[in-house]
Protein backbone atom coordinates (compact mmCIF):
# COMPACT_ATOMS: atom_id res chain seq x y z
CA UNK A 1 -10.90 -22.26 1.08
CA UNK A 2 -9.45 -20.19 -1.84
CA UNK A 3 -9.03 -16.99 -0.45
CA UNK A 4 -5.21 -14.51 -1.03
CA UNK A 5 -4.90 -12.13 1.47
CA UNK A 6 -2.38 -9.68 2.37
CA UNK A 7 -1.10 -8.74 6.04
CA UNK A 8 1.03 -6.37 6.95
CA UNK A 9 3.02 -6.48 10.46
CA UNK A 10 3.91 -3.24 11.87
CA UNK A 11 7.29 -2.17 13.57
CA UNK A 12 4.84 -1.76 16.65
CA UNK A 13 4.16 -5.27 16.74
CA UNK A 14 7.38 -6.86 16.39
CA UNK A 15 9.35 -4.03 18.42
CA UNK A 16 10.44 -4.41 21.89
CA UNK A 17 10.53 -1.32 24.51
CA UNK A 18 13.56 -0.80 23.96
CA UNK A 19 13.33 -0.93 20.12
CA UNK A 20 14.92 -4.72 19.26
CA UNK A 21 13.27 -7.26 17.25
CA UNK A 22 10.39 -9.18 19.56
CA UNK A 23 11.08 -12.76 18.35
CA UNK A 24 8.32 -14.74 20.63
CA UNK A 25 5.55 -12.22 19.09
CA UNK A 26 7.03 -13.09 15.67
CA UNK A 27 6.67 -17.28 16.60
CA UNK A 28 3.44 -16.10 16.96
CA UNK A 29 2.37 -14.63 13.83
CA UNK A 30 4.11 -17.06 11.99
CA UNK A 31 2.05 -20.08 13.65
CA UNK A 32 -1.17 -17.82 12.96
CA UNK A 33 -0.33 -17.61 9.02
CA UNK A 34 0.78 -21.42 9.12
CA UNK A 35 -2.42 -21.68 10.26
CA UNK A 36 -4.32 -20.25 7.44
CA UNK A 37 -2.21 -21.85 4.79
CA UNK A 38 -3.57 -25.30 6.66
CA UNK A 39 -7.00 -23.79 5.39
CA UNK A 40 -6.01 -23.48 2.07
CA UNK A 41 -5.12 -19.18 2.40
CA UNK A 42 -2.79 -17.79 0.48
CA UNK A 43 -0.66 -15.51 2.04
CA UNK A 44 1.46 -12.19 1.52
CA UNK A 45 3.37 -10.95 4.37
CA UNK A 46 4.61 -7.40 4.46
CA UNK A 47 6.73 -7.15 7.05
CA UNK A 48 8.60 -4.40 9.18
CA UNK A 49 11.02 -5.47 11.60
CA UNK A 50 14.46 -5.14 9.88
CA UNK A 51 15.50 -1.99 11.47
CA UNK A 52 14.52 -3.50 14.68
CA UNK A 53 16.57 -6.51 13.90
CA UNK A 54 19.76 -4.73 13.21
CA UNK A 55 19.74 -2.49 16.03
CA UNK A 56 20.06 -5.56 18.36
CA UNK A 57 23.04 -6.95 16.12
CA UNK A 58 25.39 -3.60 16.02
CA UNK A 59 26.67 -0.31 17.22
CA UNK A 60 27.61 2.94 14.95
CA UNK A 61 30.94 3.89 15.30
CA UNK A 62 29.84 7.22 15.00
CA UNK A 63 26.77 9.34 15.38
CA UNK A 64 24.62 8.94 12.38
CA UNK A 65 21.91 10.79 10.51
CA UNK A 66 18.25 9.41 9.82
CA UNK A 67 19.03 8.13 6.66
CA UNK A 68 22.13 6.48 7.56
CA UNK A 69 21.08 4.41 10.84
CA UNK A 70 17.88 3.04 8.49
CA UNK A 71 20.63 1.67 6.13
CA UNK A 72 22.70 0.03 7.98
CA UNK A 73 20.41 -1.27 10.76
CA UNK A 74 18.18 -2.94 7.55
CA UNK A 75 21.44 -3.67 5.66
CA UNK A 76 22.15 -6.06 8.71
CA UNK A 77 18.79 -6.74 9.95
CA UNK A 78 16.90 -7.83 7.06
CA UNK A 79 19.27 -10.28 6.10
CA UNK A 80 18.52 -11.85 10.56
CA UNK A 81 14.88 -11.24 9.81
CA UNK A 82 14.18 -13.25 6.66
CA UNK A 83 16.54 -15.90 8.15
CA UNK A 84 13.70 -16.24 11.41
CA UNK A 85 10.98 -15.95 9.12
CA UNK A 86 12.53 -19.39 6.92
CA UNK A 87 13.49 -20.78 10.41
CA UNK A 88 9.88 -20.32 11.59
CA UNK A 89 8.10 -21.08 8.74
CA UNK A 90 10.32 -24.26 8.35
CA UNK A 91 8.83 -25.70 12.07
CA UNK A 92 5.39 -25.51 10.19
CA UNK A 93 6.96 -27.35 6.57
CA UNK A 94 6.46 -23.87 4.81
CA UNK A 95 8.90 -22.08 2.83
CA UNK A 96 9.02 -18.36 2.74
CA UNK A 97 10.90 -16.07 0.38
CA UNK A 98 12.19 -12.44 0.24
CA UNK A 99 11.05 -9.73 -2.10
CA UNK A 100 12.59 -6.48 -1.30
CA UNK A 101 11.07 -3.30 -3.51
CA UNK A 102 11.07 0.27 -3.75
CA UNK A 103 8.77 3.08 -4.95
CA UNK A 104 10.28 3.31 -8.21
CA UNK A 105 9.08 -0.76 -9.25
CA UNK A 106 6.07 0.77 -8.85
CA UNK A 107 6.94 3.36 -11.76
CA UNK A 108 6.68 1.30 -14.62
CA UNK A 109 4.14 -1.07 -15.83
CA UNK A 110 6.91 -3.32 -17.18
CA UNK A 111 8.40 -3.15 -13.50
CA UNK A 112 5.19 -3.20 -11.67
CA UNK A 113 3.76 -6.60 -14.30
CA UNK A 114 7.59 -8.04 -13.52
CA UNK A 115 6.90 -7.82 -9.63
CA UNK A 116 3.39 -9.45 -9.96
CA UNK A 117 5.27 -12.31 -11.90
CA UNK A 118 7.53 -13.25 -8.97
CA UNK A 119 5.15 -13.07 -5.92
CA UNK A 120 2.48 -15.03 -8.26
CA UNK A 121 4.65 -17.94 -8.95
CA UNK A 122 6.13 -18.01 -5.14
CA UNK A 123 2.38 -18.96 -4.61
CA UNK A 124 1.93 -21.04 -7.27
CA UNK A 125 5.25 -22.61 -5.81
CA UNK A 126 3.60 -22.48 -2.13
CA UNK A 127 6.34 -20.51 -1.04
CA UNK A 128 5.14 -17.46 1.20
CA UNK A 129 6.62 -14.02 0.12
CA UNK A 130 7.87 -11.93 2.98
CA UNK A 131 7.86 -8.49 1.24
CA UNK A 132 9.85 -5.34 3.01
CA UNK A 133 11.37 -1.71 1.23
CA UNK A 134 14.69 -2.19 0.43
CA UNK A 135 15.64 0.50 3.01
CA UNK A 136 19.42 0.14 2.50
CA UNK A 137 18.93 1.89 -0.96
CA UNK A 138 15.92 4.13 -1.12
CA UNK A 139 16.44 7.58 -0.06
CA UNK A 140 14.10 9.93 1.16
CA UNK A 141 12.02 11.28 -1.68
CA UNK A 142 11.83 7.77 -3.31
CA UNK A 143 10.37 6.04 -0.24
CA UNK A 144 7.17 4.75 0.52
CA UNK A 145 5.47 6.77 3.14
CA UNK A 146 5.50 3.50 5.19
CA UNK A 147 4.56 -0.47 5.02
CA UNK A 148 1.27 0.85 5.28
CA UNK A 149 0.99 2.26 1.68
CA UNK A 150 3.63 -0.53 0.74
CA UNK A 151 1.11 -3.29 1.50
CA UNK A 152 -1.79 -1.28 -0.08
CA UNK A 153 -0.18 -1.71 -3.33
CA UNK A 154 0.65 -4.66 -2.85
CA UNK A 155 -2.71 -5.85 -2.03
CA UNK A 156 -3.77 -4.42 -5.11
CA UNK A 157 -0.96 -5.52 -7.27
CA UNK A 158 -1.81 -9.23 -5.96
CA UNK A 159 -5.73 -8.68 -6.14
CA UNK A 160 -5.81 -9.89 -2.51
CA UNK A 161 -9.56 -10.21 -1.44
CA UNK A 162 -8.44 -8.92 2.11
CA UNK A 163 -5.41 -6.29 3.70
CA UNK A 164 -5.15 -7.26 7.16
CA UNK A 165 -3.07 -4.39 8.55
CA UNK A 166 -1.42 -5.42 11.72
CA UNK A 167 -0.66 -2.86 14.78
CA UNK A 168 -0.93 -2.44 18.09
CA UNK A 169 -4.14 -1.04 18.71
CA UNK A 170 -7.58 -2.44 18.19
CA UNK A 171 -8.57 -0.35 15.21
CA UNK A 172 -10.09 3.22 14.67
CA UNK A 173 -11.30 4.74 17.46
CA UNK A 174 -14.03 7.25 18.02
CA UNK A 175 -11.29 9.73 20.01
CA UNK A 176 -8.60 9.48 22.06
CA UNK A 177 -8.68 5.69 23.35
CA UNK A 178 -8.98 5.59 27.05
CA UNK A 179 -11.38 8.36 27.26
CA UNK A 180 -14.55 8.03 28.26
CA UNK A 181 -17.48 6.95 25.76
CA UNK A 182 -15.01 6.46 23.05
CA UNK A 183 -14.64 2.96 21.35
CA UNK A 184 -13.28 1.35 18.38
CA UNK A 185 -15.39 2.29 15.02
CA UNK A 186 -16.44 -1.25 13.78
CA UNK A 187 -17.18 -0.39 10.40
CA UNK A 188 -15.89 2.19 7.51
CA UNK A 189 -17.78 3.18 4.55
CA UNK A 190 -17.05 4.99 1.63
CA UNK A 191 -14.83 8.30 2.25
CA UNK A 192 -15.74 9.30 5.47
CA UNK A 193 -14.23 11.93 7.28
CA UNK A 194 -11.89 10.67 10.29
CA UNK A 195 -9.39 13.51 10.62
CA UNK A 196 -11.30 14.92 13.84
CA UNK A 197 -11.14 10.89 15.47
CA UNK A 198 -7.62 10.60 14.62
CA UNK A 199 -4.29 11.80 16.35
CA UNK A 200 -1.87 12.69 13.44
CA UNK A 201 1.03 11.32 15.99
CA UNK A 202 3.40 8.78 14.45
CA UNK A 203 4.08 5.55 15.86
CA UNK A 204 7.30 5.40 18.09
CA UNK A 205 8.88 2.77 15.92
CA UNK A 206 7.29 3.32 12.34
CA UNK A 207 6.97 5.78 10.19
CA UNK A 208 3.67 6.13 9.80
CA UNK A 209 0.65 6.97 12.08
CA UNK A 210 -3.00 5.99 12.17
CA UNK A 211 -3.75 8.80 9.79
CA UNK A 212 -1.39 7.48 7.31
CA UNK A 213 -3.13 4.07 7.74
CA UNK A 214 -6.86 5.16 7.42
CA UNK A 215 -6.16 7.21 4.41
CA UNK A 216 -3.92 4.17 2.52
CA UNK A 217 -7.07 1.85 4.11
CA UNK A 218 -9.78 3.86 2.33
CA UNK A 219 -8.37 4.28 -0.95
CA UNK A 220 -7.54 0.16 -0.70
CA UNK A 221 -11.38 -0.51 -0.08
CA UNK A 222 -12.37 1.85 -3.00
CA UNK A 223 -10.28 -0.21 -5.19
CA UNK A 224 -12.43 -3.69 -3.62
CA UNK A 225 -10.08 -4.90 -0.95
CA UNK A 226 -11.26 -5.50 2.21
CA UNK A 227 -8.89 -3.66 4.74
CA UNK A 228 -8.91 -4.64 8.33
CA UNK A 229 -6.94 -2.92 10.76
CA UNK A 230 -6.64 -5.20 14.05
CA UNK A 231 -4.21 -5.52 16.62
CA UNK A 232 -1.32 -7.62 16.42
CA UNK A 233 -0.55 -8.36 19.83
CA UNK A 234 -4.25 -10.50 20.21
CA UNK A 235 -3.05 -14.47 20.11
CA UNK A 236 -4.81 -15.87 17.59
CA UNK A 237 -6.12 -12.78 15.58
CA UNK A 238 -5.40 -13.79 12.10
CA UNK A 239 -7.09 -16.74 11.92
CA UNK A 240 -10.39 -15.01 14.15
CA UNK A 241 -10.15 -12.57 10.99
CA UNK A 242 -10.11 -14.40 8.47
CA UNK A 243 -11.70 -17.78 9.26
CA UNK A 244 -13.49 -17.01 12.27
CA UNK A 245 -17.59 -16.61 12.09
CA UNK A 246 -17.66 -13.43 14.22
CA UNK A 247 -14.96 -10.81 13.65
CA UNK A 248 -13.02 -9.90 17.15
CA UNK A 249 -12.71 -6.41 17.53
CA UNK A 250 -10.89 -4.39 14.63
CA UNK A 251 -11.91 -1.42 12.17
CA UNK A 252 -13.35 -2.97 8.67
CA UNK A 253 -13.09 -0.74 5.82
CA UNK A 254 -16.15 -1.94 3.44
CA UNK A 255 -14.73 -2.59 0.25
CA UNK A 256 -16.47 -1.18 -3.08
CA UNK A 257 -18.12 -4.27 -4.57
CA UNK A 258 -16.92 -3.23 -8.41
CA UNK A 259 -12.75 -4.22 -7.91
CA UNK A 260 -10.84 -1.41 -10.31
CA UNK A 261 -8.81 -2.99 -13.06
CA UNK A 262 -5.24 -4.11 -12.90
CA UNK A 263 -4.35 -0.81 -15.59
CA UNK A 264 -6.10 1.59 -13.69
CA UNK A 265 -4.82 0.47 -10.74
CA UNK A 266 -1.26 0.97 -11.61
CA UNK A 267 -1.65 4.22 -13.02
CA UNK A 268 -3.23 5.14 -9.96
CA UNK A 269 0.16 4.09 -7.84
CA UNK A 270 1.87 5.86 -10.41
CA UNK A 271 0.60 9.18 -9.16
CA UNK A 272 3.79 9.79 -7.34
CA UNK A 273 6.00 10.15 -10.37
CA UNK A 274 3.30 12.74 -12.71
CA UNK A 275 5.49 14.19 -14.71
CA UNK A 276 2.94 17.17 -15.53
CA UNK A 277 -0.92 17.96 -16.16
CA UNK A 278 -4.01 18.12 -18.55
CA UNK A 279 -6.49 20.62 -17.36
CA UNK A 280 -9.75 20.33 -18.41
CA UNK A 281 -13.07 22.51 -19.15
CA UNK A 282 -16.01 22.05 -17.16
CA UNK A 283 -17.78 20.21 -20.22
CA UNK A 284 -15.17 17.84 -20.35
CA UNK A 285 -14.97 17.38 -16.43
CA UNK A 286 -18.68 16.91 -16.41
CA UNK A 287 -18.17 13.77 -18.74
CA UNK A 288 -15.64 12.16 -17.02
CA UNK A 289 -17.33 11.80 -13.72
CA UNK A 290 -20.44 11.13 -15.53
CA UNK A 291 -19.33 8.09 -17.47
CA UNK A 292 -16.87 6.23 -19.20
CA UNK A 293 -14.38 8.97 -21.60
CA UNK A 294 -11.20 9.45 -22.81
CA UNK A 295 -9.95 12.61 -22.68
CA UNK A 296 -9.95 14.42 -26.21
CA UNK A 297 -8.17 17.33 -27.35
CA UNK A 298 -11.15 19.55 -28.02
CA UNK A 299 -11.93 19.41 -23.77
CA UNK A 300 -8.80 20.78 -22.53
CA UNK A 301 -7.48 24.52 -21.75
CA UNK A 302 -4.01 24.13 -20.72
CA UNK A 303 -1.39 21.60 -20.60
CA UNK A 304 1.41 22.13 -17.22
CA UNK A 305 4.63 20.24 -17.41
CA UNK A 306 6.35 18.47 -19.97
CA UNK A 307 6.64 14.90 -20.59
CA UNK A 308 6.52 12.24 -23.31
CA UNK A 309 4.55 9.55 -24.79
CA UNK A 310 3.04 6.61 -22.15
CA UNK A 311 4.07 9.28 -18.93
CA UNK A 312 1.88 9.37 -16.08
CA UNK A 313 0.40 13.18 -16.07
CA UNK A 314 -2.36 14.66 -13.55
CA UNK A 315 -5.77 15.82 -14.89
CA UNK A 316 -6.90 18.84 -13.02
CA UNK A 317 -10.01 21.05 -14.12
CA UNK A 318 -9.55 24.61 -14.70
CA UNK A 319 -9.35 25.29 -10.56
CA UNK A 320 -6.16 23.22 -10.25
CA UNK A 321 -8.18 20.20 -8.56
CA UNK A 322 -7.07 17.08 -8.82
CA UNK A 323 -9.81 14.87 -11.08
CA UNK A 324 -7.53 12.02 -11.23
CA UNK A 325 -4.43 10.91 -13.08
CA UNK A 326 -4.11 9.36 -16.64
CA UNK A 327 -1.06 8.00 -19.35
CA UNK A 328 -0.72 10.15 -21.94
CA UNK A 329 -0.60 8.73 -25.91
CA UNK A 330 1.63 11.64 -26.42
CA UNK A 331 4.06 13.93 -25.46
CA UNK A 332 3.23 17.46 -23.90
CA UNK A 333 4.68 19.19 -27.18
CA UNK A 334 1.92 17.36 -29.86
CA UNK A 335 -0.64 17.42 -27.17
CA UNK A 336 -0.21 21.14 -26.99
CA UNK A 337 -0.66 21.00 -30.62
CA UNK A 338 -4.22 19.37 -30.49
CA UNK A 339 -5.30 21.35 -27.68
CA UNK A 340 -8.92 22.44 -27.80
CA UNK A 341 -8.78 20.84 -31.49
CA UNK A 342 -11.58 18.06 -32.98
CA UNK A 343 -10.90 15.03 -34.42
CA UNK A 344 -7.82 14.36 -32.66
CA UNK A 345 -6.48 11.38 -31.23
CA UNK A 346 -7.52 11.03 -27.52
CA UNK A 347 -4.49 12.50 -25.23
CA UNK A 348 -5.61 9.64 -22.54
CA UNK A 349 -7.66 6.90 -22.95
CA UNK A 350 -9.76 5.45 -20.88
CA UNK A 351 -8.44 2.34 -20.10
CA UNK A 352 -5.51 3.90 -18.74
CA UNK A 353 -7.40 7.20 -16.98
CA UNK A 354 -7.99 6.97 -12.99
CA UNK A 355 -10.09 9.11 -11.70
CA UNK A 356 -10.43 9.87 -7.58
């Protein structure tokens, strides 16, 4: 079977009660994606689980703040967690290997093509890439909202047919779980409107929520990934997802069957760091969610911001909402040259012009 997929393990699956590292749940998982490799599935694991790890390993001297305690229990527990992963992995005759990231790879294409590069040849290499943040150096405003969105881009990045994202819950439900008449929503089309199913409560552990995961799993499946979200304390549930005739019980977000392009993908993730914006008219809007156009001088009213040539900049139309975002062939200062001019150089092309 030639099949990449990526799953992501949640801080609710490998975390004990009383917040340490569960090691016989992580045997587990390991066996599952040992498993699939057997079958001939590449994997990508994005796993939580250093904080966990550290917290079992040492005590603060003194009281620290949010930012701190993340730093030093991953600064000591990542290093404990990718040494069980190779330990596990080893019982099995697999090798695994650490990538740790931040937001800002994700900045750059240089960065982002660079990242791609090393997980692609740890496959090539059969070597299974255990991918975390590098919490011990990202600070608050440069941090991904969680693994959740971390393993969304990298699902992307890798062009994984399928995002398994692990937690401990059964998927989506229709309410509050437990009540009565509510189950778990089987299937997810399109952008459908979950806020009034959804709880926006934060897992104990994590920091994310189911919100946070629905919204990251719909904008995955738009792009033509597959997202499941299952739970990861079901033996076995890896291999039932992936290589199993009838699905157990999870949420599947219906991917688009049109996959976006590698560009447009990463100037989507770039969205983060927009440096300004292009608004345009409502002739030029009109096109652009029409079909396929650059953006040319002569369609836009106002440029916001400053930046320079190959910057990622938002498009809004003349409301302020959000059409997309786009890199710009030139700096705010020429573009506000050209504005509403004709015959001008396009101020985004697009090939490198996301729109959604």
């Amino acid at each position: 079977m030639n099949m990449r997929v990526t799953v992501k393990i949640g801080s609710n699956v490998l975390t004990q009660p009383d917040g340490t590292l569960d090691a016989e749940r992580l045997e587990k998982l390991v066996a599952q994606i040992a498993a699939l490799r057997g079958r001939g599935v590449e994997v990508i694991v994005v796993s939580s689980g250093a904080v966990a790890s550290g917290r079992s390993e040492i005590k603060p001297h003194k009281k620290l703040d949010a930012v701190q305690a993340r730093q030093l229990f991953s600064a000591v527990g990542q290093a404990k967690l990718i040494n069980r992963y190779y330990e596990l992995f080893g019982r099995h005759n697999l090798c695994c290997g650490q990538v740790l990231t931040t937001k800002e790879n994700f900045r750059s294409r240089r960065h982002y093509l660079t990242m791609l590069g090393c997980i692609s040849t740890m496959l090539d290499n059969g070597v299974i890439p255990i991918v975390n943040e590098n919490d011990t150096v990202s600070v608050t405003e440069l941090m991904f909202t969680d693994n959740d969105e971390l393993s969304g881009l990298i699902s992307e990045l890798t062009q994984s047919e399928a995002l398994v994202i692990l937690s401990n819950v059964d998927g989506v439900y229709s309410g509050e779980p437990g009540a009565p008449g509510v189950e778990v929503i089987r299937e997810i089309c399109g952008k459908q409107k979950l806020e009034q199913y959804i709880s926006a409560h934060k897992s104990e552990f994590g920091r994310g929520g189911m919100l946070t995961k629905t919204g990251i799993a719909q904008r995955v499946a738009a792009n033509g990934v597959a997202v499941y979200i299952a739970n990861g304390k079901r033996d076995g549930i890896l291999p039932d997802l992936i290589l199993g005739e009838k699905k157990p019980l999870c949420t599947l977000f219906v991917p688009k069957p049109k996959a976006t392009s590698s560009v447009k993908r990463w100037v989507a993730h770039s969205e983060a760091f927009a440096k300004g914006a292009i608004v345009v008219n409502e002739g030029a809007k009109k096109r652009l969610l029409q079909k396929t156009a650059s953006i040319l001088p002569i369609g836009v009213v106002r440029i916001e911001g400053e930046f320079e040539k190959d910057d990622v900049v938002k498009i809004l139309d003349e409301r302020g909402a959000q059409l997309g975002v786009g890199r710009v062939t030139v700096g705010s200062a020429k573009a506000r040259q050209a504005l509403g001019k004709k015959g001008e150089k396009e101020l985004v092309h697009y090939d490198y012009l996301y729109l959604g």
